[in-house]
N, C-alpha and C. Protein backbone atom coordinates (compact mmCIF):
# COMPACT_ATOMS: atom_id res chain seq x y z
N UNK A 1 -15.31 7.80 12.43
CA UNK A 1 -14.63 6.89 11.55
C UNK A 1 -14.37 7.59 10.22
N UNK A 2 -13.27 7.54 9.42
CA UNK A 2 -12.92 8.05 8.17
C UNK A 2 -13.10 6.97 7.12
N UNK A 3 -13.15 7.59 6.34
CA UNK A 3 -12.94 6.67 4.94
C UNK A 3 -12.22 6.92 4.03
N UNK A 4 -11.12 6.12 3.46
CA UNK A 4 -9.91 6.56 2.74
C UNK A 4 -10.41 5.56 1.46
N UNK A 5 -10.34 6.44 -0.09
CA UNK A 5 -10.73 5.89 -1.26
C UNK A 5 -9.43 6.57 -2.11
N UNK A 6 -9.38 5.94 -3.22
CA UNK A 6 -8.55 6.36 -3.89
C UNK A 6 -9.01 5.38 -5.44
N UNK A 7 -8.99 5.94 -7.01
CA UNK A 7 -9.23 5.69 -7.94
C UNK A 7 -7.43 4.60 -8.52
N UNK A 8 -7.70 3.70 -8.79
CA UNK A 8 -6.23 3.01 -8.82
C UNK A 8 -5.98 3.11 -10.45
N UNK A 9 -6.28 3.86 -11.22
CA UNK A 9 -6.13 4.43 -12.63
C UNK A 9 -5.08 5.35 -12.05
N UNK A 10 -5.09 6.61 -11.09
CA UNK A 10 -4.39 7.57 -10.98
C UNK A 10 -3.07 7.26 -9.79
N UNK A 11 -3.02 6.30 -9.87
CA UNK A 11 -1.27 5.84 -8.81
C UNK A 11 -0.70 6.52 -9.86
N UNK A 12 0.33 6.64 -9.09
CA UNK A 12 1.79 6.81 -9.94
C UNK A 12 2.93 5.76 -10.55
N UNK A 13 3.54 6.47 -11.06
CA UNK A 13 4.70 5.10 -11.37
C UNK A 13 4.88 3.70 -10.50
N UNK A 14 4.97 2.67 -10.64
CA UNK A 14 4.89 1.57 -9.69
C UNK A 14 6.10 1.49 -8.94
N UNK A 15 7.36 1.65 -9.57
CA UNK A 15 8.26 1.84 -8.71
C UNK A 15 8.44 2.88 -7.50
N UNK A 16 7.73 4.08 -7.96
CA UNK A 16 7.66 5.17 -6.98
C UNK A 16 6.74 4.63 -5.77
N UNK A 17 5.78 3.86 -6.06
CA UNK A 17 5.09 3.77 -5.11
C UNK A 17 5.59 2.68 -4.13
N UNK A 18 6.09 1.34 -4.73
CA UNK A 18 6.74 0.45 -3.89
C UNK A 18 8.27 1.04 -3.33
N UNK A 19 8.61 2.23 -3.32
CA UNK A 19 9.65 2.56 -2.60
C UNK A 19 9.01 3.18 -0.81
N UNK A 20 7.73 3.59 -1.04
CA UNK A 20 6.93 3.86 -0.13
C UNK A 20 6.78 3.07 1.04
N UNK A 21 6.11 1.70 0.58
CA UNK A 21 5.54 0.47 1.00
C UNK A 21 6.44 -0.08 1.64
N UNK A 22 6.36 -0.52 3.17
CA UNK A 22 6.89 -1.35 3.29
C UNK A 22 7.56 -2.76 2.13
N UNK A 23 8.72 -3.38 2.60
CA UNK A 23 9.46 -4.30 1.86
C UNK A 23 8.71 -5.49 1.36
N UNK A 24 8.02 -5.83 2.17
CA UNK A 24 7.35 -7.01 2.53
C UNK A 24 6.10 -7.02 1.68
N UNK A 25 5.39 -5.84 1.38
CA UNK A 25 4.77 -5.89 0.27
C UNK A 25 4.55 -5.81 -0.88
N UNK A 26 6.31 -4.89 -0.83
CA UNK A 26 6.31 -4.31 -2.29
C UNK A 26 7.02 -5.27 -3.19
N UNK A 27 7.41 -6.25 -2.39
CA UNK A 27 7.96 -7.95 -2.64
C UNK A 27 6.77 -8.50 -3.89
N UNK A 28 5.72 -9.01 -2.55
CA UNK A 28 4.09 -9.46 -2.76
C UNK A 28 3.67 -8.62 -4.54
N UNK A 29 3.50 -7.52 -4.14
CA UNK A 29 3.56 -6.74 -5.53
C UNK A 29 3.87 -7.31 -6.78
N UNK A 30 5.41 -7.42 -6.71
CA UNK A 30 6.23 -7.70 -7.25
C UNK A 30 6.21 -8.61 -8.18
N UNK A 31 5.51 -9.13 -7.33
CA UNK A 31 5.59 -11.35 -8.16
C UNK A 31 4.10 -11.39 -8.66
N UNK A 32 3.05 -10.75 -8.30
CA UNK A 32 1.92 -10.41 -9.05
C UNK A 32 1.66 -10.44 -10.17
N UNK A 33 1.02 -11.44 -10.88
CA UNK A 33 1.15 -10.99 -12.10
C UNK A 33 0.03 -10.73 -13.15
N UNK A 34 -1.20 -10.29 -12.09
CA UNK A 34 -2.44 -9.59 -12.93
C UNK A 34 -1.98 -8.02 -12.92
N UNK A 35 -2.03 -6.96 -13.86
CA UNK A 35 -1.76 -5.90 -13.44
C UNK A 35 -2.74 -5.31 -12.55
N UNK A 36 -4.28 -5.61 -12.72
CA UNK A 36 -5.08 -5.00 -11.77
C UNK A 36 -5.07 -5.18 -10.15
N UNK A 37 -4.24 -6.81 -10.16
CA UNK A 37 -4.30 -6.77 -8.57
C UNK A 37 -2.79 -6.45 -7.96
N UNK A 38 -2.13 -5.79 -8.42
CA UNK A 38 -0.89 -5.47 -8.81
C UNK A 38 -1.13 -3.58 -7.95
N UNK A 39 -2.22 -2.96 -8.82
CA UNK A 39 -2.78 -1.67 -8.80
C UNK A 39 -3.36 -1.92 -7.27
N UNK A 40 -4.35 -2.41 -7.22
CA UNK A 40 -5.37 -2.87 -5.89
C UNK A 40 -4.46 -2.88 -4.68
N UNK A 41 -3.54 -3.80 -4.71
CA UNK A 41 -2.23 -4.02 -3.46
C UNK A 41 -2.00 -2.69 -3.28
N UNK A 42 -1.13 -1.60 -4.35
CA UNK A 42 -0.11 -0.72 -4.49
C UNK A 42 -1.06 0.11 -3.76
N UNK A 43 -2.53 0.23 -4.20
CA UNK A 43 -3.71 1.50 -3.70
C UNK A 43 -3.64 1.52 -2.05
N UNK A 44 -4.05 0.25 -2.05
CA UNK A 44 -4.59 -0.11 -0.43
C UNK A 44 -3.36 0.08 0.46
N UNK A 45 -2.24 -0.61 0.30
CA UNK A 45 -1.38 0.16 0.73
C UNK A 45 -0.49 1.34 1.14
N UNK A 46 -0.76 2.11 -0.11
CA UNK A 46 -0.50 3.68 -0.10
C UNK A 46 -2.11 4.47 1.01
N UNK A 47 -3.24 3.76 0.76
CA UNK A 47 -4.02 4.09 1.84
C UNK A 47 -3.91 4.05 3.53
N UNK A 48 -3.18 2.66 3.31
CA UNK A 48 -3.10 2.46 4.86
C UNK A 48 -1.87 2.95 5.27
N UNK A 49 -0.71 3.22 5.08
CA UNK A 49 0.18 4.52 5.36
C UNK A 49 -0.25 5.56 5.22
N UNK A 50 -1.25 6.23 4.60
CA UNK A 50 -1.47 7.56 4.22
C UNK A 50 -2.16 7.98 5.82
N UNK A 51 -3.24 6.91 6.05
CA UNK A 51 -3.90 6.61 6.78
C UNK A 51 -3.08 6.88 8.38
N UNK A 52 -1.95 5.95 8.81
CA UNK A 52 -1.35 5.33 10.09
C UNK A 52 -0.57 6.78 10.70
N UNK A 53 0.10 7.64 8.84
CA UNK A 53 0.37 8.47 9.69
C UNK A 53 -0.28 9.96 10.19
N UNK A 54 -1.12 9.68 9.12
CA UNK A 54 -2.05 10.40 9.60
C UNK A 54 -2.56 10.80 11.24
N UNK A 55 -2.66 9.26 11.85
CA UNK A 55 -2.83 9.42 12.93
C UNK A 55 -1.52 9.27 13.88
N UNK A 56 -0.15 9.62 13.64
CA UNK A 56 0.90 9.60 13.79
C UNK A 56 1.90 8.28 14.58
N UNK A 57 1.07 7.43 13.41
CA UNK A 57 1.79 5.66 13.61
C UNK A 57 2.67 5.86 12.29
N UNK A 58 3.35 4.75 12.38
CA UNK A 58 4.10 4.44 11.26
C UNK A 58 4.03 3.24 10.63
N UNK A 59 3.66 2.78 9.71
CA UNK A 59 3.37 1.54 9.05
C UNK A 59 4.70 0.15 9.51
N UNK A 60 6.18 0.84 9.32
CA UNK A 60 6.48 0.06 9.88
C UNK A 60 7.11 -0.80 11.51
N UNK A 61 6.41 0.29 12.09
CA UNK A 61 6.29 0.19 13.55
C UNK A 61 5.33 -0.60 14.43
N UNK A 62 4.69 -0.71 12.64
CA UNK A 62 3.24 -1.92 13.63
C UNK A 62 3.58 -3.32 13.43
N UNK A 63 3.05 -4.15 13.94
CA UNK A 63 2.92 -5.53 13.70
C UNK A 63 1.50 -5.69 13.43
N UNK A 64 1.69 -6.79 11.82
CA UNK A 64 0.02 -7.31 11.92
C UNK A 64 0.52 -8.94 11.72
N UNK A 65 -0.57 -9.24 12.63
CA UNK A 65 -0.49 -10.95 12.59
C UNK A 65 -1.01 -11.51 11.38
N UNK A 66 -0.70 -12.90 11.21
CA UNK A 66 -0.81 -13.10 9.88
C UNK A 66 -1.66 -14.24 10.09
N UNK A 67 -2.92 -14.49 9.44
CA UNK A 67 -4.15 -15.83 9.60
C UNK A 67 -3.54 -16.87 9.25
C-alpha cells in the first residue's frame, strides 16, 4: 500500500491546478468559500490523479458513486 501526502501551503496557482481536476470538482472548488477547504479539495485531488495514473487509470475514466 502507498501513501500519497502533500503540504497544501505549496500547491500552485489555483487556477493551474483546477485545469488539472476533473470539471466536476474544480466546479465544487469553485463555490468554496473557506480558503483552507478550498486548498484541502485542490490537494486531495491533485493526489488522487497523481495517484490513478500512476497506476495507469485515468481519473476521468473512473466512475465513483455518490452516498
Amino acid at each position: 500500500m502507498k501513501i500519497y501526502y502533500t503540504k497544501i501551503e505549496q500547491l500552485p496557482d489555483m487556477e493551474d491546478v483546477l485545469k488539472i481536476l476533473p470539471q466536476e470538482r474544480a466546479e465544487r472548488i469553485r463555490r468554496m468559500k473557506a480558503e483552507k477547504s478550498r486548498l484541502q479539495s485542490m490537494a486531495a485531488g491533485l493526489l488522487l490523479e497523481y495517484a490513478f495514473r500512476e497506476m495507469g487509470l485515468f481519473g476521468r475514466e473512473l466512475t465513483f458513486l455518490k452516498n
